[in-house]
Protein backbone atom coordinates (compact mmCIF):
# COMPACT_ATOMS: atom_id res chain seq x y z
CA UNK A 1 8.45 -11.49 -14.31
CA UNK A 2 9.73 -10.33 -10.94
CA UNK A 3 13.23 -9.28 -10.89
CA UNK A 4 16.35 -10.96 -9.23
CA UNK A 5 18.85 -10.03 -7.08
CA UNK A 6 21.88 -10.88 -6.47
CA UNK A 7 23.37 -11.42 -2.73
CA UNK A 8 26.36 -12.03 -1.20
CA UNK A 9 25.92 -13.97 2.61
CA UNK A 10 28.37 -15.74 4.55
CA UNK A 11 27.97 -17.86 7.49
CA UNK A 12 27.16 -17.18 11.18
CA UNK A 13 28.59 -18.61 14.01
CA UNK A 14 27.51 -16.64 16.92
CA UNK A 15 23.85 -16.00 18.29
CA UNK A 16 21.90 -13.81 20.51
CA UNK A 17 21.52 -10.50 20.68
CA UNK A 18 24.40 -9.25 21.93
CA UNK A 19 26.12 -10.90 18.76
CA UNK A 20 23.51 -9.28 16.53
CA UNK A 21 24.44 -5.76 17.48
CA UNK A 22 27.99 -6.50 17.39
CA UNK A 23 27.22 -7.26 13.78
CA UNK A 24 25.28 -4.00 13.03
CA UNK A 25 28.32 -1.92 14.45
CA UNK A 26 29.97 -3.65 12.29
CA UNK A 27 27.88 -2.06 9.14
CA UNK A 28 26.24 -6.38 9.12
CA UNK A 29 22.98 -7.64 9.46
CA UNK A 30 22.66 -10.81 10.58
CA UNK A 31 20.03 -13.06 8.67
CA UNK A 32 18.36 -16.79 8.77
CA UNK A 33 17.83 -18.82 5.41
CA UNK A 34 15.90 -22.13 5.69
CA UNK A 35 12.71 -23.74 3.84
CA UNK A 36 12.29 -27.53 1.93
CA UNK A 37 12.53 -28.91 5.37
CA UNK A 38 16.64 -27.90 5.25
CA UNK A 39 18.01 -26.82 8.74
CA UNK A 40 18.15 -22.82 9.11
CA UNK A 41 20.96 -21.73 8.69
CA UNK A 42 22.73 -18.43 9.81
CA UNK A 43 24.00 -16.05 7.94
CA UNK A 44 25.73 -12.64 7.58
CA UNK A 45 24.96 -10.12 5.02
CA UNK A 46 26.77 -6.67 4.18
CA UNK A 47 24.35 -3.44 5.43
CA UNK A 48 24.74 -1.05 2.58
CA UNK A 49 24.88 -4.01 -0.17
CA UNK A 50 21.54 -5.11 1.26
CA UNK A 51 20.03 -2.01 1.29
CA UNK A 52 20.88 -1.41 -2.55
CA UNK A 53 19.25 -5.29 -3.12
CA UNK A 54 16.16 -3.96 -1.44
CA UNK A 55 15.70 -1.05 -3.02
CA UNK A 56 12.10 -1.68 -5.28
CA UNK A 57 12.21 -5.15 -3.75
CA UNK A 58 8.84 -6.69 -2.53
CA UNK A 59 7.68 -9.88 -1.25
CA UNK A 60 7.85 -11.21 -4.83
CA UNK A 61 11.28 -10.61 -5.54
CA UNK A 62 13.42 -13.53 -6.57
CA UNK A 63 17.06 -13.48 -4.72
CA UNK A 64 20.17 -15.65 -6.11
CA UNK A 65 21.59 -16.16 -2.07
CA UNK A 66 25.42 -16.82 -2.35
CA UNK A 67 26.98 -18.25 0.55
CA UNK A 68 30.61 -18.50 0.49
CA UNK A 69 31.68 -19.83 -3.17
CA UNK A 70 28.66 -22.06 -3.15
CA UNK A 71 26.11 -22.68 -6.10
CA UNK A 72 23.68 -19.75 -6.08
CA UNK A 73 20.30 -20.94 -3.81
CA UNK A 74 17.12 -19.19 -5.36
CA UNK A 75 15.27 -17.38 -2.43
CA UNK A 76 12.34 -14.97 -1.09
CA UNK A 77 12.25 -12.15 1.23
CA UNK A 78 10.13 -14.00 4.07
CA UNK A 79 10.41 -10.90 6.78
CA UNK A 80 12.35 -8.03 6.92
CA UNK A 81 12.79 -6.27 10.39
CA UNK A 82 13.78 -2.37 10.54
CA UNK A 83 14.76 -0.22 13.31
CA UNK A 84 11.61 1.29 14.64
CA UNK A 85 13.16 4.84 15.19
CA UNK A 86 15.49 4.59 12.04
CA UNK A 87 13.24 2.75 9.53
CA UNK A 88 15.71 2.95 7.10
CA UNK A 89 18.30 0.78 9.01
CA UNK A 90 17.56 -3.13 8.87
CA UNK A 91 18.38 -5.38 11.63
CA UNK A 92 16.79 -8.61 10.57
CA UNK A 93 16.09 -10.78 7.51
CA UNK A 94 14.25 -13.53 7.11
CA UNK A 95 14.96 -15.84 3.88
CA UNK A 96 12.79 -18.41 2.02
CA UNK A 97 14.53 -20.90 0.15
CA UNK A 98 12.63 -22.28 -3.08
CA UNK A 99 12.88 -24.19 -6.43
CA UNK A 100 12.26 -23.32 -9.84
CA UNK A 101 10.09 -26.68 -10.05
CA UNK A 102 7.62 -25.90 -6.98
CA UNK A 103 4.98 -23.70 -6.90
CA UNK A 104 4.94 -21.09 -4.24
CA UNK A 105 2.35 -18.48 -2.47
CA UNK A 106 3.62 -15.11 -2.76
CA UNK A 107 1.90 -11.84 -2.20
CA UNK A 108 2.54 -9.61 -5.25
CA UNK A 109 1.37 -5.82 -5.17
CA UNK A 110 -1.12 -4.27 -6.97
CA UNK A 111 -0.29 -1.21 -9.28
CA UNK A 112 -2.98 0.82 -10.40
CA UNK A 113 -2.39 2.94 -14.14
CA UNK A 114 -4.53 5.37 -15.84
CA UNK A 115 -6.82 8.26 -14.82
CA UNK A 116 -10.25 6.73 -13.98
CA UNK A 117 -13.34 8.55 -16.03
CA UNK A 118 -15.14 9.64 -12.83
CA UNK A 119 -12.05 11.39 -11.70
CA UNK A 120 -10.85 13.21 -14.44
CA UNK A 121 -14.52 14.17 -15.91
CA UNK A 122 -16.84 14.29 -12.75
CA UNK A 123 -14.70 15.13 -9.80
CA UNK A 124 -14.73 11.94 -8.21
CA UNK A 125 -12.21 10.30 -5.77
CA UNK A 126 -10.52 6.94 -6.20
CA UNK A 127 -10.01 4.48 -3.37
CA UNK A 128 -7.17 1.98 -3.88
CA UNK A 129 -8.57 -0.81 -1.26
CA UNK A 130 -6.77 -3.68 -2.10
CA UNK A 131 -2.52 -3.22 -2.48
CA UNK A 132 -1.33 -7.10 -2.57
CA UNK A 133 -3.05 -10.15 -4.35
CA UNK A 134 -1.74 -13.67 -2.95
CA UNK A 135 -1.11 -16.39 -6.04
CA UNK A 136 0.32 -19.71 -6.31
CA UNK A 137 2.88 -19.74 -9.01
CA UNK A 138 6.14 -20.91 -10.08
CA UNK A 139 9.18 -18.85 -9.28
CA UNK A 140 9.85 -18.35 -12.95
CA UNK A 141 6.18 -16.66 -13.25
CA UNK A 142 6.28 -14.36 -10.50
CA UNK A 143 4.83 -10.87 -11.77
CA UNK A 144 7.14 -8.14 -10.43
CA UNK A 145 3.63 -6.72 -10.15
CA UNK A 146 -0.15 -7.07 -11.14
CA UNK A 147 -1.10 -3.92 -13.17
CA UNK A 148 -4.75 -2.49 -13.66
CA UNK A 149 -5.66 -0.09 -15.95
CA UNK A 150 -9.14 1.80 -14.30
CA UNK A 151 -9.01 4.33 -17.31
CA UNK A 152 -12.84 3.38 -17.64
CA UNK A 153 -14.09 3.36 -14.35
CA UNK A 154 -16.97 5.55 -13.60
CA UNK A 155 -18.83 7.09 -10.67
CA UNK A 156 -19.37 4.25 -8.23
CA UNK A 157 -17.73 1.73 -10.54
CA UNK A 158 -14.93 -0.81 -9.49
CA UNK A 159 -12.56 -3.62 -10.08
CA UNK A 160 -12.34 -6.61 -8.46
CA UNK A 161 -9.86 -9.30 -7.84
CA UNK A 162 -12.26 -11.81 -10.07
CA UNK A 163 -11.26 -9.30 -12.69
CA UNK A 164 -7.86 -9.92 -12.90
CA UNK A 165 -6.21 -12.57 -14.51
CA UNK A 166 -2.28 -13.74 -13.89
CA UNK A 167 -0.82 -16.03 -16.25
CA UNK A 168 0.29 -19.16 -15.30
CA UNK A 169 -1.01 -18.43 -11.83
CA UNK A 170 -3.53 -19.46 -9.54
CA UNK A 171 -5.31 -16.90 -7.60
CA UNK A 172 -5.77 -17.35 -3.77
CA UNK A 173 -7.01 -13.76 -2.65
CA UNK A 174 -11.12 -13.78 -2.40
CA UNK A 175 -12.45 -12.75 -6.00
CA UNK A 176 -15.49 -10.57 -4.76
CA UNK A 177 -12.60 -8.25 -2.58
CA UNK A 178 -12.52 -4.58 -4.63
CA UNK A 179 -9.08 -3.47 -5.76
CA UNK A 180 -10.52 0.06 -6.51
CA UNK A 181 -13.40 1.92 -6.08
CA UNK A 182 -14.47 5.53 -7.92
CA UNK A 183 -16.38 7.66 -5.05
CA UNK A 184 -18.67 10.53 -6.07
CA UNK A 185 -16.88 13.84 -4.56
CA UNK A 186 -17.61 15.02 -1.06
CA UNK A 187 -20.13 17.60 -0.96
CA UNK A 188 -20.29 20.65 1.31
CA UNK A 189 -23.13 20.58 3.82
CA UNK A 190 -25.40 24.02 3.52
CA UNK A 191 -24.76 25.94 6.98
CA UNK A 192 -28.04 25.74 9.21
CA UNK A 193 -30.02 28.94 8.73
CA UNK A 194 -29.79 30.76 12.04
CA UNK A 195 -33.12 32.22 12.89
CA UNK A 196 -33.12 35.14 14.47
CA UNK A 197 -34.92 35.89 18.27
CA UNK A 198 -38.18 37.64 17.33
CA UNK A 199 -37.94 41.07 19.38
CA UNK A 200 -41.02 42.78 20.94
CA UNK A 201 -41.32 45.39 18.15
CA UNK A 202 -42.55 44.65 14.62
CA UNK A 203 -39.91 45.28 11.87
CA UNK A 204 -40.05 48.23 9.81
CA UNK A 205 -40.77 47.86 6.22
CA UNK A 206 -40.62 51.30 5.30
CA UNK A 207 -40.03 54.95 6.81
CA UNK A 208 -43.33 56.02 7.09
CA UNK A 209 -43.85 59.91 5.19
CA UNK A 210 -44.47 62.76 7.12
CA UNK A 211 -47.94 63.23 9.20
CA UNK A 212 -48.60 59.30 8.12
CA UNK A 213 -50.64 57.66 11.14
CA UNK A 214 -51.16 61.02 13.24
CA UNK A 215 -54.47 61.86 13.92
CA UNK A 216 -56.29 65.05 11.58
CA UNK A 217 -59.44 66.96 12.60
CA UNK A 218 -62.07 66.49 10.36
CA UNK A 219 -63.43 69.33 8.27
CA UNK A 220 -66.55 71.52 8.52
């Protein structure tokens, strides 16, 4: 099951974006909750006390939203917008209200365990293609993640998303997408043999002994 977080938000009353920064000198980030065709509404959350919540969090994380003394509102991470020079620092969230009755799509990552076969006995390489797998589910079924062993996975072999299974999920993500892929290992090319430029003397095999090839008189 995918953890929860708990997170403290109060309400927003000002807009734009002269506000917003306001609010981030202010160690804030301002933030929008809305879904189940409620009004969005605007709200304020505390820098480093988001930064802790997010910490491991993915799309699939389940956050109990406080606002001001009310009843905890169950909710996803729609979007989350980060400084472009300082990635670290977020300026924007995005949250999706839902209910524990009503399924939801969520994107949930893919964690790959094990050592496959072709890599550990014949020096292969292995691709992780596919990170996220989208599934309808329940919030109280939400994997924190989906995790494949490819222990057994040979030269060339793979695993796809029609073999994984999810309980008490529905699978949206193509089944005949690969997850992960053994390669055989990269091979050197041979170097071109350089030939060299024939010259206009024939090479010399061996030093030739001494008077070999001159001329001799012939004897009476």
């Amino acid at each position: 099951m995918a953890q929860q977080v708990n997170l403290q938000a109060t309400l927003r009353s000002t807009s734009g974006k002269g506000a917003a920064r306001s609010l981030r000198r202010e160690g804030k980030v301002p933030a929008v909750i809305y879904g189940h065709g409620r009004e969005p509404e605007s709200l304020v959350l505390d820098a480093p006390v988001l930064a802790k919540a997010l910490q491991g969090a993915s799309a699939a994380t389940v956050l109990d939203v406080v606002v001001e003394g009310r009843a905890p509102v169950k909710a996803l991470l729609r979007e989350v917008q980060r400084n472009p020079v300082r990635p670290a620092d977020v300026i924007h969230v995005d949250l999706y209200e839902i209910h524990a009755d009503e399924k939801i799509t969520v994107e949930v990552p893919v964690h790959l365990t094990g050592t496959a076969d072709g890599v550990r006995n014949f020096g292969g390489v292995l691709d992780h293609v596919l990170r996220v797998i989208e599934i309808e589910v329940l919030p109280g079924d939400i994997p924190e993640s989906i995790d494949l062993d490819v222990t057994a996975l040979g030269i060339g072999g793979s695993l796809y998303v029609r073999d994984v299974r999810v309980p008490n999920a529905e699978i949206l993500t193509d089944g005949d997408l690969p997850i992960a892929t053994v390669v055989a290992p990269r091979t050197e090319e041979a170097a071109p043999v350089v030939e060299e430029a024939a010259s206009g003397e024939p090479e010399l095999i061996r030093k030739p002994a001494k008077g070999e090839g001159e001329d001799t008189e012939a004897k009476g």
